[in-house]
PDB file of N, CA and C in Angstrom:
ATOM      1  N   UNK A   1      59.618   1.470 -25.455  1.00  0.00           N
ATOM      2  CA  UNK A   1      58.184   1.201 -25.610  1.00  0.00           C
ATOM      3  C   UNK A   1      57.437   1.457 -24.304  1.00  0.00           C
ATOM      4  N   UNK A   2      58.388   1.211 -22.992  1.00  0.00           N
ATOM      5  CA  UNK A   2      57.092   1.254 -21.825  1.00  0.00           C
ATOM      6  C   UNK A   2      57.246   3.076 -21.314  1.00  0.00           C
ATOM      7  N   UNK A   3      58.155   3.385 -21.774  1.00  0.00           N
ATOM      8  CA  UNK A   3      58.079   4.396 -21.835  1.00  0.00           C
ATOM      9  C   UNK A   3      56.971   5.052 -22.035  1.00  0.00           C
ATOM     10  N   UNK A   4      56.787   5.416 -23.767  1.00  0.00           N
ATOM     11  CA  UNK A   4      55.118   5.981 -24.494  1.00  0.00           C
ATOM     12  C   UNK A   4      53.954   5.189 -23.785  1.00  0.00           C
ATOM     13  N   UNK A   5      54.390   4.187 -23.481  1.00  0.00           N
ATOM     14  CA  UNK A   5      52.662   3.676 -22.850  1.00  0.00           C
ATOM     15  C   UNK A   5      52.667   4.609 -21.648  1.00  0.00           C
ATOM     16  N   UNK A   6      53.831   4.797 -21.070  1.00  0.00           N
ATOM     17  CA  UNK A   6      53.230   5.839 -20.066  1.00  0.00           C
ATOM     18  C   UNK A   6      52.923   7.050 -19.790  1.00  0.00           C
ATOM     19  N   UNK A   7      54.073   7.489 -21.191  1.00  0.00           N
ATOM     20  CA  UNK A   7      53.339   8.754 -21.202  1.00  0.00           C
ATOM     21  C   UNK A   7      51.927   9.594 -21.599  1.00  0.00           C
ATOM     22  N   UNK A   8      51.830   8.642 -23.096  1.00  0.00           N
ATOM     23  CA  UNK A   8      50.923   8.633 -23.287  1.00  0.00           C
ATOM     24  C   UNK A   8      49.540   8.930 -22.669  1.00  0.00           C
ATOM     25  N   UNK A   9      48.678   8.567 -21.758  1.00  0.00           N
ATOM     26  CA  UNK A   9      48.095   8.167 -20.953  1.00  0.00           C
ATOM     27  C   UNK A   9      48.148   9.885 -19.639  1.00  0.00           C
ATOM     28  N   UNK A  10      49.211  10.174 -19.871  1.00  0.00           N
ATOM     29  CA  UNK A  10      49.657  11.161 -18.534  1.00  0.00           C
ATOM     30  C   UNK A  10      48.940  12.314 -19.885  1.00  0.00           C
ATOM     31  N   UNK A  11      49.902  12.221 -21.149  1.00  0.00           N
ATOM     32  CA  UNK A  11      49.276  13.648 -21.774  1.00  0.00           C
ATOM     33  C   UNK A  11      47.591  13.653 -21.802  1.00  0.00           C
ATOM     34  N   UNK A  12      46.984  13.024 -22.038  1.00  0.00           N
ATOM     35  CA  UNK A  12      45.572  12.309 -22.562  1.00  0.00           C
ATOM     36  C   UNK A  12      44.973  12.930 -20.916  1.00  0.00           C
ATOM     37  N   UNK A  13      45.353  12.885 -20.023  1.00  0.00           N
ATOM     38  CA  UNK A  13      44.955  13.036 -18.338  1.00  0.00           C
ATOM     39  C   UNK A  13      44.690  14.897 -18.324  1.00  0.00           C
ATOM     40  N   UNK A  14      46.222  15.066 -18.736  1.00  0.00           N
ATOM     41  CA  UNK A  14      46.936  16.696 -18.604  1.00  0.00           C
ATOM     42  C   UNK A  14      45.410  17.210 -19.279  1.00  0.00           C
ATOM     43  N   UNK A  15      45.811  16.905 -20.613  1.00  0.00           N
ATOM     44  CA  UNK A  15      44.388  17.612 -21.751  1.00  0.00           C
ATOM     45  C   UNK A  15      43.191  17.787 -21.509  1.00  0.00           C
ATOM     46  N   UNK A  16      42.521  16.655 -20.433  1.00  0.00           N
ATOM     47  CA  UNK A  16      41.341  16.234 -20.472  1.00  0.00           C
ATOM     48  C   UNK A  16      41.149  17.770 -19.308  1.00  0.00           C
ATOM     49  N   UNK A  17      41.991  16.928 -18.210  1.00  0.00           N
ATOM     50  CA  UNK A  17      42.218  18.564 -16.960  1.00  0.00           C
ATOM     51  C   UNK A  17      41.823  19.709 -17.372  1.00  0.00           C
ATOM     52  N   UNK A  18      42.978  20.073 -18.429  1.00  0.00           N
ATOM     53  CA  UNK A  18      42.929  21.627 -18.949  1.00  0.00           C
ATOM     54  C   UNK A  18      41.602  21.858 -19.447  1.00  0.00           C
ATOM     55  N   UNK A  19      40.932  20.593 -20.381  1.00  0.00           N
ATOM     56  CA  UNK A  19      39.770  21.212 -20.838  1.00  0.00           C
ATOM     57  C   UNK A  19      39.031  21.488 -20.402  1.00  0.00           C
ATOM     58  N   UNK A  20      38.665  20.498 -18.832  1.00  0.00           N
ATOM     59  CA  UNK A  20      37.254  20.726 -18.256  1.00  0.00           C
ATOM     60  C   UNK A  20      38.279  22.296 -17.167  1.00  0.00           C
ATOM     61  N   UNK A  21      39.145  22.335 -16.863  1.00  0.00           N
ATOM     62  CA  UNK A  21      39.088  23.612 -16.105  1.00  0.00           C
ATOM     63  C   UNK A  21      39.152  25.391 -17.051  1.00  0.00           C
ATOM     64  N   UNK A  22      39.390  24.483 -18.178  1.00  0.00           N
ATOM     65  CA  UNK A  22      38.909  25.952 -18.730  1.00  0.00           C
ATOM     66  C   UNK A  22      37.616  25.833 -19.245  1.00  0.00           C
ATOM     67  N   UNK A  23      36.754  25.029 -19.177  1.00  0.00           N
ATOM     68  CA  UNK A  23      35.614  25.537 -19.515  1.00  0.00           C
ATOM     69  C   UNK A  23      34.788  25.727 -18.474  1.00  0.00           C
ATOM     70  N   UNK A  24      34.885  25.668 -17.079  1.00  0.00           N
ATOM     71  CA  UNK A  24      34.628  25.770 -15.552  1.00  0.00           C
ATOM     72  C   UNK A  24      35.292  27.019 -15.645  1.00  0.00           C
ATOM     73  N   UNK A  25      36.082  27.494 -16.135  1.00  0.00           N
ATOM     74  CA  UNK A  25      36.498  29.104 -15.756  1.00  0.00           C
ATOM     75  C   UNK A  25      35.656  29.924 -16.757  1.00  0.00           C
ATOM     76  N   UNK A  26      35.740  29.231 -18.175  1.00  0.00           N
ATOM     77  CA  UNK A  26      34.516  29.832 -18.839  1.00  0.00           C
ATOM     78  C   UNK A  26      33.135  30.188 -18.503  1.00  0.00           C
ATOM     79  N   UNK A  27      32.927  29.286 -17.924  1.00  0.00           N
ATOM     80  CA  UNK A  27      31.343  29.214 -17.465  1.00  0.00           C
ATOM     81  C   UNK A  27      31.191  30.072 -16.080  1.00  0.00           C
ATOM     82  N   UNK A  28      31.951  30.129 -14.936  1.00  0.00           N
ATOM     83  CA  UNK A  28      32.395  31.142 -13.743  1.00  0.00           C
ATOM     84  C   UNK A  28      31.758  32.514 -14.253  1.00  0.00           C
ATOM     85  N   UNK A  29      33.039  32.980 -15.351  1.00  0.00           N
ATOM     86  CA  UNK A  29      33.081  34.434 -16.102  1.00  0.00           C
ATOM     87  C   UNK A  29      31.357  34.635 -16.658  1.00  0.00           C
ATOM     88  N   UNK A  30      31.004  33.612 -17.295  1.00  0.00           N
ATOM     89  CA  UNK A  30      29.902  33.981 -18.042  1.00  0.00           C
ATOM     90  C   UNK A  30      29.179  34.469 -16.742  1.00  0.00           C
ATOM     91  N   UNK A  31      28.895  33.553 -15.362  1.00  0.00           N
ATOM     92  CA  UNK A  31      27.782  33.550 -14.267  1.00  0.00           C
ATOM     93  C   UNK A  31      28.320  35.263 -13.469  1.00  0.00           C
ATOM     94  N   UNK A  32      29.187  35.428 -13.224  1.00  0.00           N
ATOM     95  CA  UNK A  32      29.491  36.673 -12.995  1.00  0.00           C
ATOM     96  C   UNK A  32      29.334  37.838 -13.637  1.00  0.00           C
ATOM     97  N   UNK A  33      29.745  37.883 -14.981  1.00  0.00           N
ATOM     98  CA  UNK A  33      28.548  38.727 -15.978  1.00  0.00           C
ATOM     99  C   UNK A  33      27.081  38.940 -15.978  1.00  0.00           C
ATOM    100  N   UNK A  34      26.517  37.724 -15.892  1.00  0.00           N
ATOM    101  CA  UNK A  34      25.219  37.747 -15.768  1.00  0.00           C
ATOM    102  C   UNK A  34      24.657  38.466 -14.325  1.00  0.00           C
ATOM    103  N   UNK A  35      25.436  38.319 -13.762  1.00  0.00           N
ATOM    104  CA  UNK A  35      25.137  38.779 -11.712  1.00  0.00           C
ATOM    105  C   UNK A  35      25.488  40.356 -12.292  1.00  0.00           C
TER     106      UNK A  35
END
């Protein structure tokens, strides 16, 4: 059990990361297009 509580919590971290840095790389690409 204390296991999943911890992982838990680590994946939920990982995901959140990935999302905001790919949409910060998304948004980069778009501003460089536009230039």
């Amino acid at each position: 059990m204390n296991k999943k509580i911890t992982i838990i919590p680590i994946v939920v971290i990982i995901a959140i990361i990935g999302a905001v840095s790919q949409m910060g790389v998304e948004e980069t690409l778009k501003q460089k297009l536009l230039k």
